[in-house]
Protein backbone atom coordinates (compact mmCIF):
# COMPACT_ATOMS: atom_id res chain seq x y z
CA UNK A 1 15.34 7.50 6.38
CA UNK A 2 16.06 9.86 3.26
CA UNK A 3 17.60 9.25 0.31
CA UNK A 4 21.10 10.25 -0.76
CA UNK A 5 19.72 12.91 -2.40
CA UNK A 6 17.01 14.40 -0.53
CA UNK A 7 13.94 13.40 -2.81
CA UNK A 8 11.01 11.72 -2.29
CA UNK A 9 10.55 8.23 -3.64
CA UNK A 10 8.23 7.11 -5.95
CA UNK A 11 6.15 4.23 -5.65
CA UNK A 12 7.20 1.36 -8.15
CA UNK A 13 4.18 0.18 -10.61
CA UNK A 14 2.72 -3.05 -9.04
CA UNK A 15 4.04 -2.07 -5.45
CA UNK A 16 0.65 0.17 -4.18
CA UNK A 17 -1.66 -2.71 -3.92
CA UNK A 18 0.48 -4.92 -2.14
CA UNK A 19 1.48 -2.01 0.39
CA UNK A 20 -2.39 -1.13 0.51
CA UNK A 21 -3.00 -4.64 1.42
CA UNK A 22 -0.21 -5.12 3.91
CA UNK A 23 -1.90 -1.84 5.99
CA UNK A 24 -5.22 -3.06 5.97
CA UNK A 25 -4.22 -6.75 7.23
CA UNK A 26 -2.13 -4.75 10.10
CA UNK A 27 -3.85 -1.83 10.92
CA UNK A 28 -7.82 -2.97 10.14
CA UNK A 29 -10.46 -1.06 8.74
CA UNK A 30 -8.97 2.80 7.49
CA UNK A 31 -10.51 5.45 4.91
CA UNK A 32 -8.52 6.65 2.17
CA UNK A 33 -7.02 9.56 4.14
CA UNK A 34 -6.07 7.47 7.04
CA UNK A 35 -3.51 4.93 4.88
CA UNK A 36 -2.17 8.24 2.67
CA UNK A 37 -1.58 9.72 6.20
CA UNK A 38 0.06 6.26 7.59
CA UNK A 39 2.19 5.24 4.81
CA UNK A 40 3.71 8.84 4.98
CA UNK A 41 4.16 8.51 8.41
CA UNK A 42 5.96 5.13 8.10
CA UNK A 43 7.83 5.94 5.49
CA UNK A 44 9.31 8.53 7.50
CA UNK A 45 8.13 11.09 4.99
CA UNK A 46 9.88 9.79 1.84
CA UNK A 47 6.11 8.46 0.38
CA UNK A 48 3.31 11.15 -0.49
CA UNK A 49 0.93 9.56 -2.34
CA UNK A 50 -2.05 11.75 -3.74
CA UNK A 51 -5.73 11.32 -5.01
CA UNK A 52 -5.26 10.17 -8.49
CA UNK A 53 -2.71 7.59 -7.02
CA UNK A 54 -4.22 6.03 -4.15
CA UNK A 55 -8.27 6.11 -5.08
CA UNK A 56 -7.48 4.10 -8.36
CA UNK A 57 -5.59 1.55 -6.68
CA UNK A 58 -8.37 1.55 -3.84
CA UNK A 59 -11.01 0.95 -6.73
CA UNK A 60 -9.33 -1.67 -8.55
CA UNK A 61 -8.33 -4.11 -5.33
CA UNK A 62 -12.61 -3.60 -4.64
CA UNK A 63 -13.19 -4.53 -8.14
CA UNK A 64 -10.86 -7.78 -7.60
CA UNK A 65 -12.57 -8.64 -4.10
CA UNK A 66 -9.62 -8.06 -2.43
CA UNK A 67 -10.86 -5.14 -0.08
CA UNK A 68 -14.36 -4.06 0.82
CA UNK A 69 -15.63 -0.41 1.16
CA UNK A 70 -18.19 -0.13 3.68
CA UNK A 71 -19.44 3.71 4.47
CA UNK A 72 -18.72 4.95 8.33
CA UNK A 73 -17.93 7.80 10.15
CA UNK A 74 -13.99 9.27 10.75
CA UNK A 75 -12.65 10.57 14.41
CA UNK A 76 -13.24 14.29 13.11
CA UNK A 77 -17.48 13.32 12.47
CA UNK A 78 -17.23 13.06 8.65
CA UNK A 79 -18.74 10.01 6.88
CA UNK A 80 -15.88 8.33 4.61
CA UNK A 81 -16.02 4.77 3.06
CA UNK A 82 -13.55 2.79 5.25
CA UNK A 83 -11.57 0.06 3.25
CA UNK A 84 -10.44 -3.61 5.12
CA UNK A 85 -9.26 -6.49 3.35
CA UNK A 86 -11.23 -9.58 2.46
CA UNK A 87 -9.90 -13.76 2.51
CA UNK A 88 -8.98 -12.84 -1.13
CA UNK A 89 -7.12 -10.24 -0.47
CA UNK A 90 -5.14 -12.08 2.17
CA UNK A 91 -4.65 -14.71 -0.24
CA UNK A 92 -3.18 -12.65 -3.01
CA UNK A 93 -1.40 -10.48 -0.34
CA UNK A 94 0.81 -13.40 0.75
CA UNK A 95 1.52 -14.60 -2.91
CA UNK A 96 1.98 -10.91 -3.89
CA UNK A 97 4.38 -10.64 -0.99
CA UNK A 98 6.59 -14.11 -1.53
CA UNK A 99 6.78 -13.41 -5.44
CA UNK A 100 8.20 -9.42 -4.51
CA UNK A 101 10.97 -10.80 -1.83
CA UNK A 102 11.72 -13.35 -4.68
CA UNK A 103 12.32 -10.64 -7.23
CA UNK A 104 14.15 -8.44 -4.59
CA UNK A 105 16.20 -11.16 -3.67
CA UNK A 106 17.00 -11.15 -7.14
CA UNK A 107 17.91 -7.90 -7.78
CA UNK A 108 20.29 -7.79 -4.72
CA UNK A 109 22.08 -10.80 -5.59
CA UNK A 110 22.16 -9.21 -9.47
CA UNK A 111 23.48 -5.62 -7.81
CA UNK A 112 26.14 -7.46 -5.78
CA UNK A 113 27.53 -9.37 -7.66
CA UNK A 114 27.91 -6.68 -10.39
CA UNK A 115 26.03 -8.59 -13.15
C-alpha cells in the first residue's frame, strides 16, 4: 500500500537485520538478489533496497553468527552465496522482534494520545 504521498519508504536504522532475519527464518536459504527482489515484492513496491544497503547488513549478521553464507547455484545457472539463518540468529531474531513491537507499541500509544 503507498504512502500518502507517493514516495518510497526508507528503511529505519536497526530495522534491515531484523527484516533480513525474519525472510530467511520464513522463506529458507536465498542469495542477496532473491531477498532485495522479495522484500520489494512484499512491500508492495514501497522498499528498494540497493547494494551498498543490503550487502553490509548481509556481512555484519555473518560476522555476528547470525546467518551463514554458503556458495550455490541460482534458478538462472549463476553461482551466488546463498544466506540462511543460524540458532543465533533465531535467538536474536525473536528478542529483536519482542523489543521492536515494544517500542512500536510505544510510539502508537505516544501518537494517540497526543503526547
Amino acid at each position: 500500500m503507498p504512502s500518502e504521498d507517493g514516495e518510497r519508504i526508507s528503511i529505519l536504522q536497526g530495522t534491515l537485520d531484523l527484516i533480513v532475519l525474519r525472510m530467511l527464518q520464513t522463506m529458507g536459504a536465498q542469495h542477496a538478489y532473491a531477498i532485495a527482489t522479495r522484500l520489494q515484492q512484499v512491500s508492495e513496491d514501497l522498499l528498494h533496497l540497493n547494494q551498498g544497503t543490503l550487502y553490509p547488513a548481509l556481512v555484519r549478521l555473518e560476522q555476528q553468527d547470525r546467518i551463514k553464507g554458503t556458495w550455490g547455484t541460482t534458478e538462472s545457472n549463476r553461482e551466488a552465496k546463498f544466506y540462511s539463518i543460524t540458532k543465533t540468529g533465531e535467538k536474536a531474531l525473536a528478542q529483536e522482534t519482542l523489543r521492536w513491537r515494544r517500542m512500536a507499541g510505544l510510539v502508537d500509544k505516544l501518537l494517540s494520545e497526543g503526547a
